[in-house]
Each structure stands twice: as structure tokens, then as C-alpha cells.
N, C-alpha and C. Protein backbone atom coordinates (compact mmCIF):
# COMPACT_ATOMS: atom_id res chain seq x y z
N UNK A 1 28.07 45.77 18.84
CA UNK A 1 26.97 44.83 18.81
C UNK A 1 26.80 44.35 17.37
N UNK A 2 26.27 43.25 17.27
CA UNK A 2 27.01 42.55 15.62
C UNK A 2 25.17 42.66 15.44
N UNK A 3 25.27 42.27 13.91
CA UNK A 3 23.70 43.27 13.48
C UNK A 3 22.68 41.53 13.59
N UNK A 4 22.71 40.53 13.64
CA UNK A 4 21.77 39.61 14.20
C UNK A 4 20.84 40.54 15.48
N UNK A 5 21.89 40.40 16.55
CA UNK A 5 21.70 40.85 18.02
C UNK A 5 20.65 42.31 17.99
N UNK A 6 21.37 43.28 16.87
CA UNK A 6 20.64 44.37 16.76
C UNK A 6 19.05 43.94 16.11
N UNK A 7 18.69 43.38 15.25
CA UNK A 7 17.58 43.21 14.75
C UNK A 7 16.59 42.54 15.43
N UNK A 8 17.73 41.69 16.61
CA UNK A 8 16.60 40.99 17.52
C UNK A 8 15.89 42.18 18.70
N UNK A 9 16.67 43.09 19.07
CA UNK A 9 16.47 43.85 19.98
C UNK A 9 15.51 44.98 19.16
N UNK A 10 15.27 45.38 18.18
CA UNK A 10 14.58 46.13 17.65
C UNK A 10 13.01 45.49 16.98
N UNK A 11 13.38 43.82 17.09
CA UNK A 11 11.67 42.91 16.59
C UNK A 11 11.31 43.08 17.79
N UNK A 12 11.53 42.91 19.09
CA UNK A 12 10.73 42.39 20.49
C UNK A 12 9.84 43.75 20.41
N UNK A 13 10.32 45.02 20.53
CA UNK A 13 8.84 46.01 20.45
C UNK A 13 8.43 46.05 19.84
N UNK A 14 8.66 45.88 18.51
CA UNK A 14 7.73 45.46 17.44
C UNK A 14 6.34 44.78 17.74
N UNK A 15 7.12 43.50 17.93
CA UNK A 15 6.04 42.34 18.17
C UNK A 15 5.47 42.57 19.59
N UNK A 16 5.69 43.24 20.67
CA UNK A 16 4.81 43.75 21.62
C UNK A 16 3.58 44.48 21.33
N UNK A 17 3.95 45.40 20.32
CA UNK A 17 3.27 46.58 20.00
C UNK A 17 2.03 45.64 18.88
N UNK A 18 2.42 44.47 18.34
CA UNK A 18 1.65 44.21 17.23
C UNK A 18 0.25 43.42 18.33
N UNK A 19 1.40 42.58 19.35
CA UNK A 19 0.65 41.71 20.50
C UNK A 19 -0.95 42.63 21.45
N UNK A 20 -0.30 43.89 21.57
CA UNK A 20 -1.36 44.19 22.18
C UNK A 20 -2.25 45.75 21.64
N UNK A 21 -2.82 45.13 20.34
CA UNK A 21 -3.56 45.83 19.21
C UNK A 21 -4.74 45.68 19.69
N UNK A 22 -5.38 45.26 20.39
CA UNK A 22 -6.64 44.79 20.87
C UNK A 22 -7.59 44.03 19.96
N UNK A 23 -7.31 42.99 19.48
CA UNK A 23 -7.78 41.87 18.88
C UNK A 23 -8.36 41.01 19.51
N UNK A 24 -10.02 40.98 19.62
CA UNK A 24 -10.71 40.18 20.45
C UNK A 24 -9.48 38.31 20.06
N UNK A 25 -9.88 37.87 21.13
CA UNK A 25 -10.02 36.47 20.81
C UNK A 25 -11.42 35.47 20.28
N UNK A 26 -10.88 34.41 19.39
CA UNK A 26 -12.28 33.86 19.13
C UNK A 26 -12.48 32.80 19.51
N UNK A 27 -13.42 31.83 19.51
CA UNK A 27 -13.66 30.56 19.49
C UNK A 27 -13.46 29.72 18.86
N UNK A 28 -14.17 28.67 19.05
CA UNK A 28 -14.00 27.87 17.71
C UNK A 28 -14.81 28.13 16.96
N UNK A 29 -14.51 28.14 15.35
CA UNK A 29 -14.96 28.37 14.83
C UNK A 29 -15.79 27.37 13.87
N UNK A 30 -17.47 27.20 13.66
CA UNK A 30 -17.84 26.09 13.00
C UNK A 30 -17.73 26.06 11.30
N UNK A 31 -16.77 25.59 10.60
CA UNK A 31 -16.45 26.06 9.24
C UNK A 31 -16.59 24.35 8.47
N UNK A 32 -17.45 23.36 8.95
CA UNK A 32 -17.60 22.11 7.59
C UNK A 32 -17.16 21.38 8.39
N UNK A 33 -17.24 20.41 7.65
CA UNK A 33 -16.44 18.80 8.14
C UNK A 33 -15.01 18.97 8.56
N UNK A 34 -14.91 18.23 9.83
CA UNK A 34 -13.78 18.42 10.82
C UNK A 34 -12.39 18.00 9.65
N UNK A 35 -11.23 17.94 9.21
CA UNK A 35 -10.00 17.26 9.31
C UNK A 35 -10.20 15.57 9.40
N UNK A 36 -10.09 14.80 8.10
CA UNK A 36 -10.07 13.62 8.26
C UNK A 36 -8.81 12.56 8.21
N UNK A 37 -7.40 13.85 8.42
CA UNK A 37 -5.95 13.30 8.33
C UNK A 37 -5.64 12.97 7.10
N UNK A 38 -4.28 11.99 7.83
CA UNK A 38 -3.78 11.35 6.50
C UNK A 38 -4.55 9.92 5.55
N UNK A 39 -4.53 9.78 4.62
CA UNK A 39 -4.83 8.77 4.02
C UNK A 39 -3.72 7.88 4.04
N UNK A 40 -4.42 6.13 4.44
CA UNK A 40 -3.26 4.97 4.65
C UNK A 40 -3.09 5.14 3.46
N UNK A 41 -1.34 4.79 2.86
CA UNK A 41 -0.69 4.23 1.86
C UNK A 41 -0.22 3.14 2.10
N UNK A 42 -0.19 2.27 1.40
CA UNK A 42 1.11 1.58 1.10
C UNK A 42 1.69 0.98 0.02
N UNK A 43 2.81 0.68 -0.10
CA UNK A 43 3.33 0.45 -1.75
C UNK A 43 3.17 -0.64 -2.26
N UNK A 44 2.96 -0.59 -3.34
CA UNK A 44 2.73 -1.26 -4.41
C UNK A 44 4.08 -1.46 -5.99
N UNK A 45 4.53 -2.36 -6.27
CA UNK A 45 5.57 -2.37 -6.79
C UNK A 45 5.24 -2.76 -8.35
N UNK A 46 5.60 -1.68 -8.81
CA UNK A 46 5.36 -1.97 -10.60
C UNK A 46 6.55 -1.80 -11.24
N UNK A 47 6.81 -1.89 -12.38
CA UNK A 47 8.24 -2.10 -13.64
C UNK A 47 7.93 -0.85 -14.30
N UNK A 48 9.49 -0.81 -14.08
CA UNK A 48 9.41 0.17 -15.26
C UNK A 48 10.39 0.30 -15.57
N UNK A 49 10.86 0.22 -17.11
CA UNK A 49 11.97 -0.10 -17.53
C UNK A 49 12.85 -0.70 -17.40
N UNK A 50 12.14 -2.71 -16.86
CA UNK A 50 12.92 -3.44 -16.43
C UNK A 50 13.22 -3.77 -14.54
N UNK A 51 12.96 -2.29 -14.46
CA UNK A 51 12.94 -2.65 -12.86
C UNK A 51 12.13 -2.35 -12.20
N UNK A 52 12.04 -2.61 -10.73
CA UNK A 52 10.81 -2.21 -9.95
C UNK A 52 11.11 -0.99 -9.38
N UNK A 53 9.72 -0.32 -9.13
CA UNK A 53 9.24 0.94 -8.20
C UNK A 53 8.63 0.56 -7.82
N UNK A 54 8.70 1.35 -6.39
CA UNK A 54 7.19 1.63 -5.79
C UNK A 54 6.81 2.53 -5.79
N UNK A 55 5.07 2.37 -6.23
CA UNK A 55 4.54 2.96 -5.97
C UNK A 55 3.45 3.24 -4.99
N UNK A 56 2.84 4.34 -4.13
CA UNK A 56 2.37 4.30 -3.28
C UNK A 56 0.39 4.51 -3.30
N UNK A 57 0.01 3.53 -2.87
CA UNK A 57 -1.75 3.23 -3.00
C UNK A 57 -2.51 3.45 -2.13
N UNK A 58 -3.33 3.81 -1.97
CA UNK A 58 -4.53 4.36 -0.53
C UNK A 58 -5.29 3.35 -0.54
N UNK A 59 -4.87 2.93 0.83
CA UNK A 59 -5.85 1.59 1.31
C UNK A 59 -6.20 1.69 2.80
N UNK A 60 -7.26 0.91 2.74
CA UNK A 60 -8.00 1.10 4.52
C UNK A 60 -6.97 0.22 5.34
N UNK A 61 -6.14 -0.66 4.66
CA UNK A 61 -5.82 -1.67 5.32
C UNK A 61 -4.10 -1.80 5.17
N UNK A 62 -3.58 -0.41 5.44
CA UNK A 62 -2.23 -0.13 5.04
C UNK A 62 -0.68 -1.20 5.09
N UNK A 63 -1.06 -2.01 6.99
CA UNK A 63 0.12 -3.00 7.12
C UNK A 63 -0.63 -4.57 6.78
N UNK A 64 -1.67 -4.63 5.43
CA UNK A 64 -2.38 -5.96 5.84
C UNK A 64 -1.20 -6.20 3.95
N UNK A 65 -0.33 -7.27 4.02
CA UNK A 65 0.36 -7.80 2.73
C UNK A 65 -0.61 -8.72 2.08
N UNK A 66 -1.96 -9.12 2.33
CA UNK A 66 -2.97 -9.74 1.50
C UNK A 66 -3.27 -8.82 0.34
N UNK A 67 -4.21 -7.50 1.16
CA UNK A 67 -4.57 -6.31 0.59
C UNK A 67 -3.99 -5.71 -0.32
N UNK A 68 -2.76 -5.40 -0.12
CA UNK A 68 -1.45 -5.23 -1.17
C UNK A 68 -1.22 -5.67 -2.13
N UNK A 69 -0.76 -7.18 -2.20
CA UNK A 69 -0.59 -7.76 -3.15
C UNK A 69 -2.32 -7.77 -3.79
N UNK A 70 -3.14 -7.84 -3.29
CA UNK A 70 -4.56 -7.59 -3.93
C UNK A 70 -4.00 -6.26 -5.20
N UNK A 71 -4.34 -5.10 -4.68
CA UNK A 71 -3.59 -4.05 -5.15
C UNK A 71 -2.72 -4.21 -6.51
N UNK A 72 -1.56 -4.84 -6.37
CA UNK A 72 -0.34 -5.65 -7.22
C UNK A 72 -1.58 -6.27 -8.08
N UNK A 73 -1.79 -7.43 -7.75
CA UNK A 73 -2.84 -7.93 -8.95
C UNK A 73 -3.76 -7.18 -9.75
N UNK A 74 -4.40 -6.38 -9.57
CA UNK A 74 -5.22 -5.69 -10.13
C UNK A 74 -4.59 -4.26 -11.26
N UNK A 75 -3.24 -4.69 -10.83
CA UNK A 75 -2.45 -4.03 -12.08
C UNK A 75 -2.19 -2.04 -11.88
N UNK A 76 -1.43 -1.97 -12.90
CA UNK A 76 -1.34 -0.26 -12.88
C UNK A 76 -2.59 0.62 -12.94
N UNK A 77 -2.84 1.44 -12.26
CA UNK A 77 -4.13 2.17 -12.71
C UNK A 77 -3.74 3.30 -14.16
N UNK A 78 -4.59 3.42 -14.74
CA UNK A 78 -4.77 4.44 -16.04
C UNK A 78 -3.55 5.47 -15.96
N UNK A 79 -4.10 6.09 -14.57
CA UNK A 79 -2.93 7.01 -14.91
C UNK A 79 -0.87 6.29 -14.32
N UNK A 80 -0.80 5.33 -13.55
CA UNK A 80 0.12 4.74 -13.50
C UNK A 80 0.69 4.03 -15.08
N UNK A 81 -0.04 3.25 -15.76
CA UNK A 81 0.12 3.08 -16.91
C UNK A 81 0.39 4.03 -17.74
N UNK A 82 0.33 5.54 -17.81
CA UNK A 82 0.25 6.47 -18.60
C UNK A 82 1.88 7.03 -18.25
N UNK A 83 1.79 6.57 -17.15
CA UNK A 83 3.44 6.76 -16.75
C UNK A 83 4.90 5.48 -17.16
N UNK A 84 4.04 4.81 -17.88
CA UNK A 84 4.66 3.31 -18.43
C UNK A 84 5.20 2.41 -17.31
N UNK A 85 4.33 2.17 -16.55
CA UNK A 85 4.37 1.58 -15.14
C UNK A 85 3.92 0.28 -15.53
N UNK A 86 4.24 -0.97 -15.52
CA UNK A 86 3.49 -2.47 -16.02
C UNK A 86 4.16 -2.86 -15.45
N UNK A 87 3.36 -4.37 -15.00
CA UNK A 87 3.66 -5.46 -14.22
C UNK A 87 4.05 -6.67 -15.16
N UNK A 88 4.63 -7.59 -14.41
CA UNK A 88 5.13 -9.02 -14.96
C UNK A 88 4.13 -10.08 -14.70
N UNK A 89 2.88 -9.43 -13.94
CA UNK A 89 2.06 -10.57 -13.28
C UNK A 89 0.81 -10.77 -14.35
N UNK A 90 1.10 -11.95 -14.57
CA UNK A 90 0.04 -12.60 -16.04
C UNK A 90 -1.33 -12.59 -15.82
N UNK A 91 -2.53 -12.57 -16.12
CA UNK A 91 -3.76 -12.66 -15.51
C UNK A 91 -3.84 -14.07 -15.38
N UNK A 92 -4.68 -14.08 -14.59
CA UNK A 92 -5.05 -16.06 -13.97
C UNK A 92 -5.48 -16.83 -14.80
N UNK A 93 -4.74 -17.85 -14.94
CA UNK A 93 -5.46 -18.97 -16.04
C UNK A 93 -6.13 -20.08 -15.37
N UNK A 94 -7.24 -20.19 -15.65
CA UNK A 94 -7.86 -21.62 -15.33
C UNK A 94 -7.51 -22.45 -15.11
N UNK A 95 -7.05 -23.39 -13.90
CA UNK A 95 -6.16 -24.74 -13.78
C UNK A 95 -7.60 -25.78 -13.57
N UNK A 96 -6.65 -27.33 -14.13
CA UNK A 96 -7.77 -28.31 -14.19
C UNK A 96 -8.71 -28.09 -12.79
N UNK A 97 -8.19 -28.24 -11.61
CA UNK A 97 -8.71 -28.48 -10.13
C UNK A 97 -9.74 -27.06 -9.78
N UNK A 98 -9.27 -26.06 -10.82
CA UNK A 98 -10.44 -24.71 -10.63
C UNK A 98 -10.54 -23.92 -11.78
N UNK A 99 -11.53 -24.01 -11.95
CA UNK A 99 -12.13 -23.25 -12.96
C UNK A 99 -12.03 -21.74 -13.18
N UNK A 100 -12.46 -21.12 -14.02
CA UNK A 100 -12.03 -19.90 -14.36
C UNK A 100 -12.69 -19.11 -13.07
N UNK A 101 -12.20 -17.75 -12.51
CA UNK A 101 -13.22 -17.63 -12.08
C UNK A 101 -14.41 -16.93 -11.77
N UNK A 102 -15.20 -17.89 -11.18
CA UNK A 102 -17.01 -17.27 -11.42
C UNK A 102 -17.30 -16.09 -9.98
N UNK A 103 -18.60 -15.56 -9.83
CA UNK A 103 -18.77 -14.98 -9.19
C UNK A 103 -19.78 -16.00 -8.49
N UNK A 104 -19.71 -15.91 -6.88
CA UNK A 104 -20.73 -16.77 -6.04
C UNK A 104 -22.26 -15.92 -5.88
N UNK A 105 -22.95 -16.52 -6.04
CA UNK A 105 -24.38 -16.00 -6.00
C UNK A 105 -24.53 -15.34 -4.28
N UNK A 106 -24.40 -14.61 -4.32
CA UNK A 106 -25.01 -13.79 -2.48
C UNK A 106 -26.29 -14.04 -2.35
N UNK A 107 -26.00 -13.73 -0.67
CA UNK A 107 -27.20 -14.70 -0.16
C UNK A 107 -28.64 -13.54 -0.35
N UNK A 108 -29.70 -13.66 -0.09
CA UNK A 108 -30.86 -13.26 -0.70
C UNK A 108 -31.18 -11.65 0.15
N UNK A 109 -30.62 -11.85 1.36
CA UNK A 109 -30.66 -10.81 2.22
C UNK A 109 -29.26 -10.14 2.71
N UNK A 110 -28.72 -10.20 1.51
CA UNK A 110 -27.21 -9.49 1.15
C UNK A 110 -27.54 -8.07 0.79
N UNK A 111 -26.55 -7.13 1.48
CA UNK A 111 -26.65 -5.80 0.82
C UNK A 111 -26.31 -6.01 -1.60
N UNK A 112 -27.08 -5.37 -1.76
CA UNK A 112 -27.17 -5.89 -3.84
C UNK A 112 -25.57 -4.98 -3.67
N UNK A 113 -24.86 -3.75 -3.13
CA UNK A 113 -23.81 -3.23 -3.72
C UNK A 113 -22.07 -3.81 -3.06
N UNK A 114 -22.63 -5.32 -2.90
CA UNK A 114 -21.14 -5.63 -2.29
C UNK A 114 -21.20 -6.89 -3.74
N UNK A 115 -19.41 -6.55 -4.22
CA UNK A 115 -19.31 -7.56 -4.76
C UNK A 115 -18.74 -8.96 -4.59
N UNK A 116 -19.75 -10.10 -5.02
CA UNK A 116 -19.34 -11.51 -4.24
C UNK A 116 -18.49 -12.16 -4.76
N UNK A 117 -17.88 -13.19 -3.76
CA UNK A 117 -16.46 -13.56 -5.04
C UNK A 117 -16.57 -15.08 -4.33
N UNK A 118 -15.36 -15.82 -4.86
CA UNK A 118 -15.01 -16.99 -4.12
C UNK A 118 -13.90 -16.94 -3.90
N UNK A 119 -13.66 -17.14 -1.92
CA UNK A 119 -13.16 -17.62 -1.21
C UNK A 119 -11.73 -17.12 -1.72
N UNK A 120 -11.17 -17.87 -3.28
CA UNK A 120 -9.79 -17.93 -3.12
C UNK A 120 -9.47 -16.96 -4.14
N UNK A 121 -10.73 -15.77 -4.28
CA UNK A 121 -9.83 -14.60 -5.21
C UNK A 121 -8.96 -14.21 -5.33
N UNK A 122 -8.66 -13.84 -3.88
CA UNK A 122 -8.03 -12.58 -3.23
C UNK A 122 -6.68 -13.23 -2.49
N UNK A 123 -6.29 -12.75 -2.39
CA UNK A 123 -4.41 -12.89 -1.64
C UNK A 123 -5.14 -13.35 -0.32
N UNK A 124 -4.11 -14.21 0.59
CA UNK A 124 -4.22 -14.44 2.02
C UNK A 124 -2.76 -14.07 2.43
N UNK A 125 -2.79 -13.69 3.84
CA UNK A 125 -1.52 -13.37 4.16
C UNK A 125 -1.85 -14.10 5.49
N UNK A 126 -0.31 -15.14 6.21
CA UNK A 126 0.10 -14.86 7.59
C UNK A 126 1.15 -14.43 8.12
N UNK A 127 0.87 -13.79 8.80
CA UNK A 127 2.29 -13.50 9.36
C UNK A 127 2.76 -13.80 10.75
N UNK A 128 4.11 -14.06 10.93
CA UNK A 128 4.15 -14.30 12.05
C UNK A 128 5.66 -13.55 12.05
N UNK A 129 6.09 -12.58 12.92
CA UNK A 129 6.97 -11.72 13.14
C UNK A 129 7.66 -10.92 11.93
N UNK A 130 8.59 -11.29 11.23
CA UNK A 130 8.96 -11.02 10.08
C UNK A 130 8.89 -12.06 8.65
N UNK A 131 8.22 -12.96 9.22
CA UNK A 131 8.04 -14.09 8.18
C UNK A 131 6.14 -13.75 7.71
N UNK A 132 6.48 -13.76 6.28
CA UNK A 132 5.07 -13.72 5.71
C UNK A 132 4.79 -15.13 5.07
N UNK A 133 3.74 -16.14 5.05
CA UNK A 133 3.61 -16.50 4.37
C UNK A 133 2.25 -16.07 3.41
N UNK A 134 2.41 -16.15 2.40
CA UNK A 134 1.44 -15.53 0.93
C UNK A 134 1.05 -16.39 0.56
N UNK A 135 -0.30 -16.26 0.32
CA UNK A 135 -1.81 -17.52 -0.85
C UNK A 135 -1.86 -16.80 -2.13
N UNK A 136 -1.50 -16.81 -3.09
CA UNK A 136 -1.90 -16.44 -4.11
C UNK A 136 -3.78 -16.75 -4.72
N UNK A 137 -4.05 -16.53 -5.42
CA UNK A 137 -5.07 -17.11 -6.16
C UNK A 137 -5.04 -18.14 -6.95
N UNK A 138 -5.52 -19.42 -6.86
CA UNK A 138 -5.26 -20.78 -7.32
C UNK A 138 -5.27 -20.08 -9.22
N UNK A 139 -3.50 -20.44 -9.58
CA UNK A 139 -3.67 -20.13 -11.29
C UNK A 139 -2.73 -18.94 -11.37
N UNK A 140 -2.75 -18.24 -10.43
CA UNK A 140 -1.81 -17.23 -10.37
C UNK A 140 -0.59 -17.67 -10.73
N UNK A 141 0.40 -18.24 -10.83
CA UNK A 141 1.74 -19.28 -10.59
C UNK A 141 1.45 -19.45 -11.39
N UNK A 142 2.60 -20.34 -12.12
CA UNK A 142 4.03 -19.86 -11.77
C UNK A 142 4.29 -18.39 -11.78
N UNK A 143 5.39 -17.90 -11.72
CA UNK A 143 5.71 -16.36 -11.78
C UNK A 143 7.21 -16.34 -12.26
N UNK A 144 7.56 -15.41 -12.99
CA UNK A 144 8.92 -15.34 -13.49
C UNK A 144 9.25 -14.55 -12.56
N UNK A 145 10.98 -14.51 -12.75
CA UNK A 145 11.57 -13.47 -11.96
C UNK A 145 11.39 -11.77 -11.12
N UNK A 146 10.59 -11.84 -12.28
CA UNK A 146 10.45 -10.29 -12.03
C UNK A 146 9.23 -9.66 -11.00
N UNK A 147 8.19 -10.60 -11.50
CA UNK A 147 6.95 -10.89 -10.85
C UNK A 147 6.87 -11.43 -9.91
N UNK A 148 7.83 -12.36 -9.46
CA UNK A 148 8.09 -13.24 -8.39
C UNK A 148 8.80 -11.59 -7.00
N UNK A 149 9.24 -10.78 -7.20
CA UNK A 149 10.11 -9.75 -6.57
C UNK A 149 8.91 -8.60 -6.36
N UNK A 150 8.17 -8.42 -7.42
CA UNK A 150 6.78 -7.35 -7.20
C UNK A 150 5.97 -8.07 -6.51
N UNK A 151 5.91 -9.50 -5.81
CA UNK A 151 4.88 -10.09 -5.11
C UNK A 151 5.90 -9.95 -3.60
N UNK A 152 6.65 -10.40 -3.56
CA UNK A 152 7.72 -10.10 -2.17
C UNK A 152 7.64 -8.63 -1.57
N UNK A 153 8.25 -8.00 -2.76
CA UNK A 153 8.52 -6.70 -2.23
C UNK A 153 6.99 -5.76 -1.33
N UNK A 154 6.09 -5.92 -2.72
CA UNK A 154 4.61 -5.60 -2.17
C UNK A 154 4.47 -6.25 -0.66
N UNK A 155 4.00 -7.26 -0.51
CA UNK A 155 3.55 -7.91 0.78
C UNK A 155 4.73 -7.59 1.68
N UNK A 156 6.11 -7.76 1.82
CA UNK A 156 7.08 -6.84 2.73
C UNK A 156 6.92 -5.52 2.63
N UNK A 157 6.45 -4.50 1.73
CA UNK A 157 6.61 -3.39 2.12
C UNK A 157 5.25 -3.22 2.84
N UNK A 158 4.12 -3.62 2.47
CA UNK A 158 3.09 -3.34 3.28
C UNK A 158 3.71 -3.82 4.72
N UNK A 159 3.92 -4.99 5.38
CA UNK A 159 4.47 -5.44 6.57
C UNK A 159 4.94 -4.51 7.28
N UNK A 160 5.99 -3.51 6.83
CA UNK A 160 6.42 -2.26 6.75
C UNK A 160 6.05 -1.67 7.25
N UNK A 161 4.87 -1.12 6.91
CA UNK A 161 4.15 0.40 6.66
C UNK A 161 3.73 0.23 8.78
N UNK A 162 3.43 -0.76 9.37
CA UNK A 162 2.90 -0.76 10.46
C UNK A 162 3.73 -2.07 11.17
N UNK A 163 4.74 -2.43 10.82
CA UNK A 163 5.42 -2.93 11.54
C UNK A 163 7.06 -3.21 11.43
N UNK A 164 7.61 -1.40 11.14
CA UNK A 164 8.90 -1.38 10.85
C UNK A 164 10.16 -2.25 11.73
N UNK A 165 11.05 -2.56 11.05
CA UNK A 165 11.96 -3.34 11.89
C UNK A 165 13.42 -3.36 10.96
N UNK A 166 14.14 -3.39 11.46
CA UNK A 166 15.57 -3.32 11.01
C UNK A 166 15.85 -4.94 10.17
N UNK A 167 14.99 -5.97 10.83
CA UNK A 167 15.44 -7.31 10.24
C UNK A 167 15.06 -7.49 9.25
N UNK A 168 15.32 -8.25 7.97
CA UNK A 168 14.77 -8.66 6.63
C UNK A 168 13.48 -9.37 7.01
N UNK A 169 12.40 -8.83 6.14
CA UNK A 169 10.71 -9.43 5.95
C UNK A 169 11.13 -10.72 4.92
N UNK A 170 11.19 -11.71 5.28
CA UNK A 170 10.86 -12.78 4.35
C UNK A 170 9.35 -13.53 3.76
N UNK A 171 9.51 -13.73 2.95
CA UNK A 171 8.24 -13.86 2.11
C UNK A 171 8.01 -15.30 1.42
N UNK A 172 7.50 -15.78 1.93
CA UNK A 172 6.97 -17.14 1.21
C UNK A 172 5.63 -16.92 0.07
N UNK A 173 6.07 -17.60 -0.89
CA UNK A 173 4.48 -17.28 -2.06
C UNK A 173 4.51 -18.40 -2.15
N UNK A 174 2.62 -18.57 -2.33
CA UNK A 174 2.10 -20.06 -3.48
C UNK A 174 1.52 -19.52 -3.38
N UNK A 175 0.59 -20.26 -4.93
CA UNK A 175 -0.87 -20.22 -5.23
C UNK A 175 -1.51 -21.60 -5.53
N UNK A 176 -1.29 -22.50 -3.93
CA UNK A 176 -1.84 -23.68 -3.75
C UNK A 176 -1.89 -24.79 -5.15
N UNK A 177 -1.14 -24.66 -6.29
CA UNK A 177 -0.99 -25.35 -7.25
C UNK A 177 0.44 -26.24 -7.04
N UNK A 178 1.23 -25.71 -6.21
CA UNK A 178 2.55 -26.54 -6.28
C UNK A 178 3.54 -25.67 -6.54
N UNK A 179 2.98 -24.80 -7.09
CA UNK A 179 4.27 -23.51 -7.48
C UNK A 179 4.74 -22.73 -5.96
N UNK A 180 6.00 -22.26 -5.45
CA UNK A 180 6.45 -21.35 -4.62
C UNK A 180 7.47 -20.81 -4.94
N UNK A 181 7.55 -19.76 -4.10
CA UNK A 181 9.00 -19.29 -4.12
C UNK A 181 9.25 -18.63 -2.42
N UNK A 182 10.45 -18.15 -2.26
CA UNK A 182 10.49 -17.43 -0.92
C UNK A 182 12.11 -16.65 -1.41
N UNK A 183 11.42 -15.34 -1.12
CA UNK A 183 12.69 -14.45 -0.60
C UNK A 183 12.45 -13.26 0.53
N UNK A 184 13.69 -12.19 0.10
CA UNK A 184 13.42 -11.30 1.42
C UNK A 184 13.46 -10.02 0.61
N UNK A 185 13.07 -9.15 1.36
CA UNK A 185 12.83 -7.45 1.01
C UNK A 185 14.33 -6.86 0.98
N UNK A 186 15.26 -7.63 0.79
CA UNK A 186 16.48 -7.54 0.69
C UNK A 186 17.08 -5.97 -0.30
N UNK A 187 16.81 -5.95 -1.51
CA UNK A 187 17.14 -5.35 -2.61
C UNK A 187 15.57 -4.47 -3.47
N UNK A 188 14.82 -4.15 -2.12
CA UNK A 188 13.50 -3.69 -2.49
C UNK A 188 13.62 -2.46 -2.32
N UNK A 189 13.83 -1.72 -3.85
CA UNK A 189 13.60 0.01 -3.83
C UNK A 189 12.27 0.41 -2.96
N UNK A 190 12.69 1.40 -2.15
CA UNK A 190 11.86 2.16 -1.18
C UNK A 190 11.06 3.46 -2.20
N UNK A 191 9.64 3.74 -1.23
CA UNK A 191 8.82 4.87 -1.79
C UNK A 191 9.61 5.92 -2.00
């Protein structure tokens, strides 16, 4: 008898003998706030040393590529930066047709701790199967190369996160000034 076989035949009384020790059973037990899972991620694409990573961000809104690229805009956090993580994406400059921008006055019977914005802060996304098209923020644009690939990759990898697929995510950008570009998640380092 080869010695696996032997060790198995010598655990089973073991573990009989451990099985019936007389150990009440319990209930459930009430010990705090239940298990609130996983936290949504999804990536976010920053430079570093020339090229892109992703990196991965906790958001309520994991497959939304608006949200994301929101994310992307708002740059490396402290400790991402501390890791020499920087973006190619310029802060927004004022174009003639829009002004820098302001904050909209909320309405009088607004909760005071939401902050108000206008309309075209924030990224828009549509999508329709594997095609994204992307709104930038009027001023955002142009974008160089590099920046132009951390805005793709972001909004395709979010697409991703809740609607995996074997086919290339293509990505259309503007920021309603005249500027675009379009590519695909082609050559987009994964989390």
C-alpha cells in the first residue's frame, strides 16, 4: 500500500472521532453590519514613464465610460502621483463660445451638500454595442497622442468591466469644439 493511501485511511478516524466531540451547533450569530461585498472598480489609465497603466478606481458606476473618463480627468490621486503616475490631459482652457468654468447657482430647495455644475462638465458617453461615442468637456481638446489613448482606453475599459466581449471597443472623442479622434482598445494594457 503506497503511503498517500495509508495516510488517507488513518485521517478518516481521525476526523470521525474529531466529528463527533459533542459540539453544540449554533445559530446565527448577530456580530455588526452584515458583508457589503466587493467594491465596483474600474480602470483608469495614467503614464508612467511614457506609457500607459491602468489603474484601478472605486466607482458606483463601474461599466458607465462617462464616469471613467470623469475619473481620468480629475487626474492621479496623491498617493497615485507619489507613485509617479501623470497624465497627458491638460486642464480646460476657456474657449471663445464658453467661458471658464463657473458653478450654476442651485435651486433654493436643493439639498446645500450636492455640488452644482454646468451641464457640460462632466464626460457624456453613448454607447451602442461596442461603439462608444465620448463628449468631452467643451475646451478639453485638442489632445496629443498620448492623452488621446488614456481617453480611449479609460472609456473602453470601463465598457469592459460590465460588458465583456471578444470584439474591439471603439471609441469616438470630441469636446464639441471641432476637435476628434476615434480609435480602439486595441493595444490597451490590462489591470
Amino acid at each position: 500500500m503506497n503511503a498517500p493511501r495509508r495516510l488517507a485511511l488513518l485521517a478518516v478516524p481521525a476526523l470521525l472521532a474529531l466529528a463527533s466531540c459533542d459540539i453544540p451547533t449554533t445559530g446565527v450569530v448577530e456580530a455588526g453590519e452584515p458583508a457589503s461585498g466587493i467594491r465596483p472598480n474600474t480602470p483608469v489609465y495614467f503614464v508612467y514613464d511614457d506609457a500607459l497603466v491602468a489603474v484601478p478606481r472605486t466607482t458606483a458606476y463601474p461599466g458607465d465610460a462617462g464616469e471613467a473618463v470623469g475619473l481620468l480627468l480629475r487626474g492621479p490621486t496623491p498617493g497615485e502621483a507619489g507613485k509617479r503616475l501623470t497624465t497627458e490631459i491638460r486642464e480646460r482652457r476657456a474657449t471663445p463660445a464658453s467661458p471658464a468654468p463657473t458653478a450654476v447657482e442651485p435651486p433654493t430647495d436643493a439639498p446645500t451638500d450636492l455640488q452644482w455644475r454646468t451641464p457640460t462638465d462632466e464626460p457624456t458617453a453613448d454607447v451602442r454595442g461596442d461603439r462608444i461615442t465620448l463628449r468631452l468637456p467643451l475646451g478639453t481638446g485638442p489632445l496629443n497622442r498620448i492623452a488621446t489613448r488614456q481617453v480611449i482606453c479609460t472609456a473602453a475599459g470601463a465598457h469592459r468591466v460590465t460588458a465583456p466581449s471578444a470584439a474591439q471597443v471603439t471609441v469616438e472623442v470630441t469636446d464639441g469644439s471641432g476637435w476628434h479622434a476615434t480609435g480602439t482598445d486595441e493595444n490597451c494594457p490590462s489591470l
